[in-house]
Protein backbone atom coordinates (compact mmCIF):
# COMPACT_ATOMS: atom_id res chain seq x y z
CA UNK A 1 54.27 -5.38 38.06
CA UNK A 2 50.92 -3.86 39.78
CA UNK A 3 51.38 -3.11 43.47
CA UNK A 4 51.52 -6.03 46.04
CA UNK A 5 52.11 -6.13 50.15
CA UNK A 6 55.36 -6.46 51.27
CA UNK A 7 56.01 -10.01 52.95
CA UNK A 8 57.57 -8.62 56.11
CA UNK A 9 59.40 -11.84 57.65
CA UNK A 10 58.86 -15.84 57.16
CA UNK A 11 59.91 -18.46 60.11
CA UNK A 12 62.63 -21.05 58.78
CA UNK A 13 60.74 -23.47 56.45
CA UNK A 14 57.54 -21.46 56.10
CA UNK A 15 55.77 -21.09 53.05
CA UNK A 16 53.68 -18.54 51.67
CA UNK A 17 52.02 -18.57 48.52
CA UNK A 18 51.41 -15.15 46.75
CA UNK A 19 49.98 -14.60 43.09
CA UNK A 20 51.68 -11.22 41.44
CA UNK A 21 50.24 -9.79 38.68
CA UNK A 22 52.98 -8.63 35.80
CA UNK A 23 51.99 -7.04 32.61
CA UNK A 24 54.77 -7.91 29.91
CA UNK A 25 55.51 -5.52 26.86
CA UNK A 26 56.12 -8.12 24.85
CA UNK A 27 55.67 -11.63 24.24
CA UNK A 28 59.71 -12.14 23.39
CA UNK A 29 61.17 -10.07 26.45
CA UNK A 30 60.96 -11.34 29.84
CA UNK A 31 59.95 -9.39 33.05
CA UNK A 32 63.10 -9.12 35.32
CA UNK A 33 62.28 -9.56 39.11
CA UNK A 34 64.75 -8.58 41.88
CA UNK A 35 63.46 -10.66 45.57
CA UNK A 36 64.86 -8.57 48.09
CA UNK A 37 65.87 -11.35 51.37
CA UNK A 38 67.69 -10.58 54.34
CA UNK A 39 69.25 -7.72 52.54
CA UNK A 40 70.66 -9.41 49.71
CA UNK A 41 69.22 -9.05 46.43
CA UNK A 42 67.97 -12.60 44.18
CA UNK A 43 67.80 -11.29 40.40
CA UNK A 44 65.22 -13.61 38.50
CA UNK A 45 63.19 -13.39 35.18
CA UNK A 46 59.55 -14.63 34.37
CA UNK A 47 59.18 -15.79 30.61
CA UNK A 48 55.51 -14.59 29.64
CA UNK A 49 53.50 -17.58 27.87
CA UNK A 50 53.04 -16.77 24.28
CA UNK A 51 49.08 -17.98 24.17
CA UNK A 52 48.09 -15.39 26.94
CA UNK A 53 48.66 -12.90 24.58
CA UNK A 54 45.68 -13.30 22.13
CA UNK A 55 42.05 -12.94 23.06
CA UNK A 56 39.61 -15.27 21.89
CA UNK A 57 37.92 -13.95 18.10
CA UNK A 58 34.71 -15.74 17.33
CA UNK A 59 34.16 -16.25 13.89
CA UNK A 60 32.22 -18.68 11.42
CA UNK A 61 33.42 -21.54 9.64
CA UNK A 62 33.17 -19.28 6.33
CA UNK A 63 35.32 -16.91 7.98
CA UNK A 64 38.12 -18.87 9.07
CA UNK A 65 38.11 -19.89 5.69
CA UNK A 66 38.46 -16.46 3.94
CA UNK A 67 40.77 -14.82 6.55
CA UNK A 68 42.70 -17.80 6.13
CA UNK A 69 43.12 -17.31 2.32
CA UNK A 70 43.68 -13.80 3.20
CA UNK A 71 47.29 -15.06 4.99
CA UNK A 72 49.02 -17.03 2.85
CA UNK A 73 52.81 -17.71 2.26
CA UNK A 74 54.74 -15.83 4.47
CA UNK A 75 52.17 -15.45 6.80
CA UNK A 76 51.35 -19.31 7.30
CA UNK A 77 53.93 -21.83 9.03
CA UNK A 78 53.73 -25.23 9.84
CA UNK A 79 55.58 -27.99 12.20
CA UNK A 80 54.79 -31.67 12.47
CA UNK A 81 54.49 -33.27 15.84
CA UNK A 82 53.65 -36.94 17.67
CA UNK A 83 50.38 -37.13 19.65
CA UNK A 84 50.47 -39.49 22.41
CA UNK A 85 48.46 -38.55 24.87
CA UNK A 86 45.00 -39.89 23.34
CA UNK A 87 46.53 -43.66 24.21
CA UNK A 88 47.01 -42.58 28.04
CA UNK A 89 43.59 -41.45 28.11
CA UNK A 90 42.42 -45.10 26.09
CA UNK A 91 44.54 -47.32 29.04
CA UNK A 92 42.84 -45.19 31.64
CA UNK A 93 39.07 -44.98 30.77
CA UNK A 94 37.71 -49.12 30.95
CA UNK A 95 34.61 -47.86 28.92
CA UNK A 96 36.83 -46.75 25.90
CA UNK A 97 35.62 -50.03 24.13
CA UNK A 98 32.21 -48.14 24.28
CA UNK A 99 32.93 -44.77 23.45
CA UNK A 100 33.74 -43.00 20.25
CA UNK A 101 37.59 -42.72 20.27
CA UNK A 102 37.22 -40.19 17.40
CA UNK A 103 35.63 -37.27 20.15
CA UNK A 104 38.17 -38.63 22.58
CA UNK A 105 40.69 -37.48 20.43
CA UNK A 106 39.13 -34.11 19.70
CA UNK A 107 38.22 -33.38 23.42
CA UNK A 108 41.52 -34.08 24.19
CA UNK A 109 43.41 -32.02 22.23
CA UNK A 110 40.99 -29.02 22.37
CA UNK A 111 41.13 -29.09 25.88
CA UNK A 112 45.40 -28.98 25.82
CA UNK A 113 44.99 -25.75 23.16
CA UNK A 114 42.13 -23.66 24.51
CA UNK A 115 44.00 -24.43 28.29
CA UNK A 116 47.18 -23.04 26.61
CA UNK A 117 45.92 -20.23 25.03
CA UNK A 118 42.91 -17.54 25.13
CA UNK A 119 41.62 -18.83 21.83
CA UNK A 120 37.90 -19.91 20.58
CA UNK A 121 37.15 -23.26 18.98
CA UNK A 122 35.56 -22.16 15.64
CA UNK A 123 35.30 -26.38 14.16
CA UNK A 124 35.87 -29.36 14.51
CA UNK A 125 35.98 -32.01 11.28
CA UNK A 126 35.58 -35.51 12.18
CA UNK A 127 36.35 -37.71 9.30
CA UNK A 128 34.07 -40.47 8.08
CA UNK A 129 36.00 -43.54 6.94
CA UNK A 130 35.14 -47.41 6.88
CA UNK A 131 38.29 -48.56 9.20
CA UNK A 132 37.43 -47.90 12.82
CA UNK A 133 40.82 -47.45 14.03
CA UNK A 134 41.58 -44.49 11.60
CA UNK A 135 41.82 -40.88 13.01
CA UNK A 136 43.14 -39.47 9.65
CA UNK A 137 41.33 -36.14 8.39
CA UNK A 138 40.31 -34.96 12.17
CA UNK A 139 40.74 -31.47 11.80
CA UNK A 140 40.50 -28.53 14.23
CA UNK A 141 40.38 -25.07 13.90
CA UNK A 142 41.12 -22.27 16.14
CA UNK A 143 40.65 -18.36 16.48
CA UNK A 144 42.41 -15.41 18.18
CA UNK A 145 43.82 -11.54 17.68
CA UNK A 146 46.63 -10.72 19.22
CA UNK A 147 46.20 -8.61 22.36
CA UNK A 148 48.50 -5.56 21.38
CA UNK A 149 47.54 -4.85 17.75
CA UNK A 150 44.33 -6.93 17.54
CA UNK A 151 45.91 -8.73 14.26
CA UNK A 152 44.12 -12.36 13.73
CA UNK A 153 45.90 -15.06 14.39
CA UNK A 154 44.80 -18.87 13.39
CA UNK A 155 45.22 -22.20 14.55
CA UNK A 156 44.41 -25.40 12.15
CA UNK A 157 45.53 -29.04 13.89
CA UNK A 158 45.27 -31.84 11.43
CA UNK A 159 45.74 -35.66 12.52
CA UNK A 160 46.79 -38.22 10.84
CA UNK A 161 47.09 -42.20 11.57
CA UNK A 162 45.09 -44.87 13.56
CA UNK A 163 43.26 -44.39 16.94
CA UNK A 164 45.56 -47.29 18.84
CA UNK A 165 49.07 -45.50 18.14
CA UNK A 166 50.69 -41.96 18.50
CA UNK A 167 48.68 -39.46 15.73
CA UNK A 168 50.77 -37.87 13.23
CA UNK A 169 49.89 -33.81 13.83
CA UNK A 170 50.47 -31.08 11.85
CA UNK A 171 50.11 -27.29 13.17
CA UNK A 172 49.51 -24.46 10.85
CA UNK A 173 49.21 -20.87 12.43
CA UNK A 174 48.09 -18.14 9.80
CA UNK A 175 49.14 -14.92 11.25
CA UNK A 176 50.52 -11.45 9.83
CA UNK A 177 52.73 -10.83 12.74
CA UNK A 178 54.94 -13.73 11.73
CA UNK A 179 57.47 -13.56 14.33
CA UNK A 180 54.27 -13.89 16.96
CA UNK A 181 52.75 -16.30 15.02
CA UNK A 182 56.41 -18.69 14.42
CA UNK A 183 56.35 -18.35 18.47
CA UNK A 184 53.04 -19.68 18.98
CA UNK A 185 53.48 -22.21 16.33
CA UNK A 186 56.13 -24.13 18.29
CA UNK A 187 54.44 -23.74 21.62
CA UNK A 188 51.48 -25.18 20.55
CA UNK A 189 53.38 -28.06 19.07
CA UNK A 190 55.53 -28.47 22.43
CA UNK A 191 52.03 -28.99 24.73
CA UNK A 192 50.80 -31.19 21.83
CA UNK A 193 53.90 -33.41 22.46
């Protein structure tokens, strides 16, 4: 934890909001904090949030492509998930008769993955199809190395299903570290939820 000031005494009922800094060692082990209060000691643990530990890695379409053929197998996972959140958006927005539901969709889930983790949006594939309410082939892609060993690590979110119900999603994260990248996998699929 880097240095902070000492709170020296708060009233009955008064708050005071501090931010700490902590650097964790690793994205499994949690930081163990002891609060010192009135002399007795409060033992608590802060869980470190799997996406802050990548850095965004700009790259072209071509290569996410080839680094992704590059991790294969062992080195790709998947999980399956229900989108939902697209339909709150839909009751809330009056003008959604108006606007493309298709971007909709794509803002919204870029915005819950780059605000999750320090990743770069490398594209976005918006399918073409003759039924309006059909989200099936929207397909995002993702980049970021991992902060300790600089190792890629890729996201790719396909949907699947129609624009007026929950979206069928399916993660894939393409990553060498695959303990890292099995991590990331199902916290990505827990915000998508």
């Amino acid at each position: 934890m880097l240095p902070t000031e000492e709170i020296a005494s708060l009233d009955p009922g008064q708050r005071l909001k501090e931010v700490i800094q902590v650097r964790f060692h690793h994205h499994l082990l949690p930081f163990k904090l002891a609060v010192l209060c009135n002399g007795k000691k409060y033992l608590t643990k802060l869980w470190p949030d799997i996406g802050y530990f990548l850095r965004p890695l700009s790259m072209s379409m071509n290569g996410f492509i080839e680094k992704e053929r590059q991790l294969p197998g062992m080195f790709e996972c998947t999980k399956r998930c229900t989108f939902k959140e697209h339909i709150d958006h839909e009751k809330d927005d009056d003008t959604s008769g108006h606007s493309d539901k298709i971007i909709l969709i794509s803002r919204t889930i870029a915005s819950k993955v780059l605000s999750n983790s320090n990743v770069c949006l490398v594209s976005v594939d918006i399918p073409v199809s003759f039924n309006i309410d059909d989200a099936s082939g929207l397909c995002l892609r993702f980049s970021g190395e991992i902060l300790s060993n600089s190792k890629p690590c890729l996201i790719t979110i396909l949907a699947e299903g129609k624009f007026s119900g929950p979206l069928d999603i399916t993660v894939k994260i393409n990553c060498e570290d695959t303990v890292f990248g099995l991590n990331l996998l199902n916290r990505v699929a827990a915000f998508l939820r």
